[in-house]
Protein backbone atom coordinates (compact mmCIF):
# COMPACT_ATOMS: atom_id res chain seq x y z
CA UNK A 1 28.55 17.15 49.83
CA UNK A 2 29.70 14.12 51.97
CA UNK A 3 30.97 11.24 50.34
CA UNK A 4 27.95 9.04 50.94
CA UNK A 5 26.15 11.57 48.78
CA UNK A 6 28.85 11.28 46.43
CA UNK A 7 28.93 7.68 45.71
CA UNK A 8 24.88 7.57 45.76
CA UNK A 9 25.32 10.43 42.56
CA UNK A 10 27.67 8.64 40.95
CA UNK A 11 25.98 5.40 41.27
CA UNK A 12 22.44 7.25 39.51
CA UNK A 13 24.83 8.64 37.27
CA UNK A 14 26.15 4.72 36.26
CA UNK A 15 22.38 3.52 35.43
CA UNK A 16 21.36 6.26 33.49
CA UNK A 17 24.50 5.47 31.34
CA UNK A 18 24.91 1.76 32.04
CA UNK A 19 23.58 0.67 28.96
CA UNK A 20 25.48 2.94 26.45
CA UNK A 21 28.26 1.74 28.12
CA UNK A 22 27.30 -2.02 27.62
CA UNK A 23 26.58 -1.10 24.38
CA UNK A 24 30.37 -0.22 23.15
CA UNK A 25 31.46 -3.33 24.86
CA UNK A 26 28.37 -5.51 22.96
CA UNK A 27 26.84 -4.06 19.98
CA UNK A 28 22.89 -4.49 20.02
CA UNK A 29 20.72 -5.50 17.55
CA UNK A 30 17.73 -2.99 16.74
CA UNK A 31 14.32 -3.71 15.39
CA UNK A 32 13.89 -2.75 11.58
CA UNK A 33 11.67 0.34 12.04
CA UNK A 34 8.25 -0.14 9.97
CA UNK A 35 8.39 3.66 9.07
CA UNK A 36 9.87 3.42 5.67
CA UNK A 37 7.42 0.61 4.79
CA UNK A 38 4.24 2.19 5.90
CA UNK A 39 2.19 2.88 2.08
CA UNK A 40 1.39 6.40 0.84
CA UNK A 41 -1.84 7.43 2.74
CA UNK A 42 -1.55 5.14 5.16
CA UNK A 43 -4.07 6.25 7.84
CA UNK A 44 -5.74 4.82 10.99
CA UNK A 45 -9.23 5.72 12.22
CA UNK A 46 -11.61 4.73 14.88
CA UNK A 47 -15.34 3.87 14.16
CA UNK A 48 -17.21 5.49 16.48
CA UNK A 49 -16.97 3.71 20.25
CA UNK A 50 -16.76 0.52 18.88
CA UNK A 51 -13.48 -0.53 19.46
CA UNK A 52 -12.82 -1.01 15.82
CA UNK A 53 -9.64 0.89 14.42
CA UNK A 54 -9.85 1.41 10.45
CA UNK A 55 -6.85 1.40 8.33
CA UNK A 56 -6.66 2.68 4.90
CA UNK A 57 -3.42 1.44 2.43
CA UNK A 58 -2.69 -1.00 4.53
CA UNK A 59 -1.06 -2.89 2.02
CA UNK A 60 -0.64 -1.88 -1.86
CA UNK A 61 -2.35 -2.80 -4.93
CA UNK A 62 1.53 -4.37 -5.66
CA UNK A 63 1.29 -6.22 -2.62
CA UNK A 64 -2.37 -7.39 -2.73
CA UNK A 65 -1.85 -8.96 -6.31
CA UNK A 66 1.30 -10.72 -5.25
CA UNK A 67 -1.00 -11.94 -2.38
CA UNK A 68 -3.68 -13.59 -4.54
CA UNK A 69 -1.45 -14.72 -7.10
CA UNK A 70 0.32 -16.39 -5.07
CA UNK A 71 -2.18 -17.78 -2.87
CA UNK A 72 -4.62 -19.03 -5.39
CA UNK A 73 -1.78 -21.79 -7.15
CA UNK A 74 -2.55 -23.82 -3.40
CA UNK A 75 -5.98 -22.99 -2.37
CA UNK A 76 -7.32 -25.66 0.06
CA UNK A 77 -10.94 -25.63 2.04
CA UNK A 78 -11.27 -23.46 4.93
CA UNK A 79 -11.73 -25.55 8.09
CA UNK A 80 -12.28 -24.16 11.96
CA UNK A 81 -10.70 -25.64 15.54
CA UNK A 82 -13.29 -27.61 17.63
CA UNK A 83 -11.44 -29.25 20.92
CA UNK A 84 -8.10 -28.15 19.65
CA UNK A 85 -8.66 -29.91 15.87
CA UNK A 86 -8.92 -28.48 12.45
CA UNK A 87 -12.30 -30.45 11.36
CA UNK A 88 -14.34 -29.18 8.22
CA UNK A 89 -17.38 -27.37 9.15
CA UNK A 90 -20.61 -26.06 7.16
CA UNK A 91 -20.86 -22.83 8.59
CA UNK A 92 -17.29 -21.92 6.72
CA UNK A 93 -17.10 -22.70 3.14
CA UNK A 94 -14.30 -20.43 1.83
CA UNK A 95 -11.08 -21.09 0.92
CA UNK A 96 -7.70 -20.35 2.13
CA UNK A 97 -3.68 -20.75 1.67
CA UNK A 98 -0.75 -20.14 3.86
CA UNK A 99 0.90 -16.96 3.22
CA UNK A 100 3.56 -17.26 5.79
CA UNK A 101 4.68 -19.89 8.66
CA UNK A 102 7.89 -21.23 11.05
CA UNK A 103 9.13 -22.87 7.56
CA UNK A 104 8.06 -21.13 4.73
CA UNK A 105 8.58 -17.54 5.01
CA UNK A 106 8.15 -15.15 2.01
CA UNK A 107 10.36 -12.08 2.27
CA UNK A 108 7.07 -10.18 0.40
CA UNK A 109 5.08 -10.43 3.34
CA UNK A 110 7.34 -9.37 5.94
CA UNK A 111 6.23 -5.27 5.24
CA UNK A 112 2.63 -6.06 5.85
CA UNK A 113 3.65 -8.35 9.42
CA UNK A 114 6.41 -5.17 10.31
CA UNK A 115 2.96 -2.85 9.42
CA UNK A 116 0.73 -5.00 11.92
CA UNK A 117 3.51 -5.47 14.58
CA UNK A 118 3.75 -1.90 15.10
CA UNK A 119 0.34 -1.16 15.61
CA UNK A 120 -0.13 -4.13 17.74
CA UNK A 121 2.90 -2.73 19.97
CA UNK A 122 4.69 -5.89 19.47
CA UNK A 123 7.89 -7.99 17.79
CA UNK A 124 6.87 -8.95 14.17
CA UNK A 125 7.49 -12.69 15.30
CA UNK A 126 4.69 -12.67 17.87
CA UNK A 127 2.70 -13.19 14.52
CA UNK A 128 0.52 -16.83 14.39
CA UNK A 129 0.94 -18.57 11.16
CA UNK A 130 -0.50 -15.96 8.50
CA UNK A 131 -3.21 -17.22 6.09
CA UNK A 132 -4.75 -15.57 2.64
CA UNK A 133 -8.52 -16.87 2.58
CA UNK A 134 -10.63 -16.69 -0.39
CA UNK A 135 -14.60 -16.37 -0.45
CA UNK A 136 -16.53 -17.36 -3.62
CA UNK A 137 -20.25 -16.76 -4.82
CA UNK A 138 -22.08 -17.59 -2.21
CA UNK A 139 -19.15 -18.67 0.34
CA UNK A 140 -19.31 -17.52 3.82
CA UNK A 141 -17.84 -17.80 7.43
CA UNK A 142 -20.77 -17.46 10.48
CA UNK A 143 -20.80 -15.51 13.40
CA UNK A 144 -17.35 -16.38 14.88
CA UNK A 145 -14.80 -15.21 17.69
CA UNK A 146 -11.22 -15.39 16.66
CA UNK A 147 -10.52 -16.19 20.25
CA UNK A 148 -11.35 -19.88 22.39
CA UNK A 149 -9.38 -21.91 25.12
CA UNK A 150 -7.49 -23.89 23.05
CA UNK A 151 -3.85 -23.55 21.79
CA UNK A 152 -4.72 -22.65 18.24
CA UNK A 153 -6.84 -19.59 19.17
CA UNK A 154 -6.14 -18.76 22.93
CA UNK A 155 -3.99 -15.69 23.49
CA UNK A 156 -4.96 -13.50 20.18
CA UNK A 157 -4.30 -10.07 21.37
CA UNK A 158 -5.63 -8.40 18.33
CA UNK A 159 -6.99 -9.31 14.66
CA UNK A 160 -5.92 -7.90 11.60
CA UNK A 161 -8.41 -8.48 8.59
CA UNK A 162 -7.04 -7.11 5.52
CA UNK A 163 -9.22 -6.91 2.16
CA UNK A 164 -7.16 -7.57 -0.96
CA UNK A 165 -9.42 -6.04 -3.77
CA UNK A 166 -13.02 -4.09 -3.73
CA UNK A 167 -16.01 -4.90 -3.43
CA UNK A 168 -19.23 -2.75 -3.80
CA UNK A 169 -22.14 -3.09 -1.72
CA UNK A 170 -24.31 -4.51 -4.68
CA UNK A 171 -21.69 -7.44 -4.69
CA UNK A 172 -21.44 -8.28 -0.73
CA UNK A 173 -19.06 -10.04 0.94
CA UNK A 174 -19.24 -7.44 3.79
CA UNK A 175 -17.76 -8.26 7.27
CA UNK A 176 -20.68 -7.63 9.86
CA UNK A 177 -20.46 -7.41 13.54
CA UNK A 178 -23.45 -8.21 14.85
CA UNK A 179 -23.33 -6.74 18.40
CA UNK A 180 -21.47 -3.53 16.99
CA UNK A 181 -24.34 -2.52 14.78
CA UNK A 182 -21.66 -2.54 12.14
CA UNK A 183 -20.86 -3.82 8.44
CA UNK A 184 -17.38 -2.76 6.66
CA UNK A 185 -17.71 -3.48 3.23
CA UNK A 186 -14.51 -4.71 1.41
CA UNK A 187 -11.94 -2.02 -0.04
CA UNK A 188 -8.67 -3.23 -1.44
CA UNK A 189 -5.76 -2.43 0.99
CA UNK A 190 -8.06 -1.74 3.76
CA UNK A 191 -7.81 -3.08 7.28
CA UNK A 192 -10.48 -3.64 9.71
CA UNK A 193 -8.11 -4.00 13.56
CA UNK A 194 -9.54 -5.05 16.57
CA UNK A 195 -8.88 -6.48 20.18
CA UNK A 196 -9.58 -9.88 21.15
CA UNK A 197 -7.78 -10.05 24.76
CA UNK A 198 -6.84 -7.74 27.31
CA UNK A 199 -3.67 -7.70 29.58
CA UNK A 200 -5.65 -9.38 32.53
CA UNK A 201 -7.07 -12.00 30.22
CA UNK A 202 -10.15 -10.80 29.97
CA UNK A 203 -11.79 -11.52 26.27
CA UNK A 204 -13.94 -8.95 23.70
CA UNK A 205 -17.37 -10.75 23.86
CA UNK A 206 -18.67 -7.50 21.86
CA UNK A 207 -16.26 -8.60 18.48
CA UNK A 208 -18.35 -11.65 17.19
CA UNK A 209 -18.07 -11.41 13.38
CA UNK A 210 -19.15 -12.97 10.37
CA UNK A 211 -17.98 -12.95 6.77
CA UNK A 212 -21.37 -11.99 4.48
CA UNK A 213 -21.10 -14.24 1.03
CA UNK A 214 -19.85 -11.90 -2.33
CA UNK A 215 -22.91 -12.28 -4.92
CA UNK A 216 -22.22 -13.02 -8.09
CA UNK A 217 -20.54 -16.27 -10.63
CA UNK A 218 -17.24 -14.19 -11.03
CA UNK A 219 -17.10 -12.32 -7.96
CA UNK A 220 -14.50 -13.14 -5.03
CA UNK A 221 -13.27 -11.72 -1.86
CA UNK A 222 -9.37 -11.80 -1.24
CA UNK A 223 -8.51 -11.00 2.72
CA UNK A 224 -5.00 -11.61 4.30
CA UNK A 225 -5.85 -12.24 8.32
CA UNK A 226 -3.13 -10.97 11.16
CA UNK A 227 -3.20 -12.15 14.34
CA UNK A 228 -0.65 -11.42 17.36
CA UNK A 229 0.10 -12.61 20.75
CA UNK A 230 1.82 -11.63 23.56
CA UNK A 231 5.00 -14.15 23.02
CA UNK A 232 6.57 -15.44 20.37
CA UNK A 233 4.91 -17.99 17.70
CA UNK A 234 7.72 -17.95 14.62
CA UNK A 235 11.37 -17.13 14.70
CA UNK A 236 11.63 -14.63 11.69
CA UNK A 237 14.57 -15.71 9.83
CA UNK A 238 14.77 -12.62 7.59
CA UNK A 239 14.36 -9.37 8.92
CA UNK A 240 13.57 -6.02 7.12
CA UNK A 241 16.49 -3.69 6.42
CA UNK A 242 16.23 -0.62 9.05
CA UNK A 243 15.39 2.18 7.97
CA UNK A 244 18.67 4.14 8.18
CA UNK A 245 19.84 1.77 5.47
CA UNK A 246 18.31 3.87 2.90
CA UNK A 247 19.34 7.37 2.75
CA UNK A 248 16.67 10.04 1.52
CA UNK A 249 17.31 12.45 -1.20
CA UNK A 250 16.65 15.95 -1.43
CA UNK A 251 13.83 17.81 -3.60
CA UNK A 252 15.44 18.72 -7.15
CA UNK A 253 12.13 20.82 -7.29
CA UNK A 254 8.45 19.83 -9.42
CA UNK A 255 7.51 16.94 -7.33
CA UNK A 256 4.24 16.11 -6.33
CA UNK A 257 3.84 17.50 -2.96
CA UNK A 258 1.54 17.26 0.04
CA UNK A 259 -0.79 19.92 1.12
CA UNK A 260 1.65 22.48 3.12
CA UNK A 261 5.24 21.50 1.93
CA UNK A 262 7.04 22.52 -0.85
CA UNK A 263 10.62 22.42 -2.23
CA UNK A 264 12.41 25.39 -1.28
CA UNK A 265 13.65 25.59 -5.28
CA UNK A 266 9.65 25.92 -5.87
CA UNK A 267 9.36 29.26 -4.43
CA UNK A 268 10.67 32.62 -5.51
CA UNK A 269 11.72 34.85 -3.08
């Protein structure tokens, strides 16, 4: 081997390696993993060719309470963007409060943006301003995109529209895509995830959606709404602890276990 062929090696050799080495010299800051948040049964499904990705336990009943407790102490009327202002609108007559934003950040909603970040495929603070709306007897929101031209809207890679408690179908308060042939009727820690944008810019003309009105004087619908972009929107100022900060423990035997694992103390050879 000549010593051009040499040097060429050993500079492939430096860029594989290059940034282990930069590593020792400046420590790097990893990305809380989302796996040790992710709730029991959490599962993600597609509907058909629709587009539409369904997500059971997206959240907990823990979390979903804390949600609508908390947001129902500030509730303020829902209002929509038209040329780039928030204006009050009749064809939107729910209510909503901010769950999380640049200066107001509760730590107990940081699992559920970690949950949507990773599905989305990016940071957590890509996030917009997170809202928890609330729909009363009779309260709806019309056929809608959640994408336009304007600041407040433009750029949405992908929406996030979590139910926080049931519904049944006698009660409504269904979310109905009209050019999808599809309804998804509310289910408490479910998550209805679809794309608004595409890489090129192109938009999702197919994903106009309306919010159907809940029927009855005590009946409400509770959603939390995620929605992500392709740069950063708000600095997150507290950040999940990784994973690897929590050690697991080993089986001591009579747990509840999963189809097809056991503890080894469970069997009898």
């Amino acid at each position: 081997m000549n010593i051009f062929s040499r040097i060429k090696n050993r500079i492939t050799l430096f860029n594989y390696r290059r940034n282990y080495y930069f590593s020792k010299i400046l420590p790097c800051e990893v990305p809380a993993t989302p796996l040790h948040y992710l709730p029991d049964g959490f599962s993600v499904r597609s509907v058909a060719d629709t587009g539409l990705k369904i997500v059971d336990n997206f959240c907990t009943r823990e979390e979903a309470d804390y949600l609508i407790k908390k947001a129902r102490e500030q509730l303020r009327k829902s209002q929509v963007i038209i040329d780039g202002k928030p204006v009050d609108d009749r064809g939107r007559t729910s209510s909503h409060s901010v769950a999380f934003h640049r200066h107001h950040q509760d730590s107990h909603v940081l699992p559920i943006i970690a949950r949507g970040a990773m599905l989305a495929g990016v940071p957590g603070d890509h996030a917009e301003q997170i809202y928890v709306s609330r729909y009363g007897d009779g309260e709806f929101y019309h056929g809608h995109y959640d994408f336009s031209d304007s600041f407040q809207t433009d750029h949405r890679l992908c929406t996030m529209l979590i139910y926080l408690n049931d519904l049944d179908e006698n009660e409504g308060g269904a979310t109905y895509f009209k050019d999808l042939n599809i309804a998804v009727q509310p289910k408490m820690g479910r998550a209805i995830i679809w794309t608004n944008m595409n890489p090129d810019g192109s938009k999702h003309l197919e994903t106009l959606h309306a919010a159907l009105p809940p029927r009855g004087a005590e009946t409400e619908k509770w959603v939390i709404q995620l929605w992500f972009r392709p740069y950063q929107m708000h600095p997150i100022r507290e950040q999940l602890k990784p994973l690897q900060s929590v050690p697991g423990t080993p089986l001591k035997g009579g747990e509840e276990m999963l189809p097809g694992t056991w503890a080894i103390s469970d069997k009898t050879t």
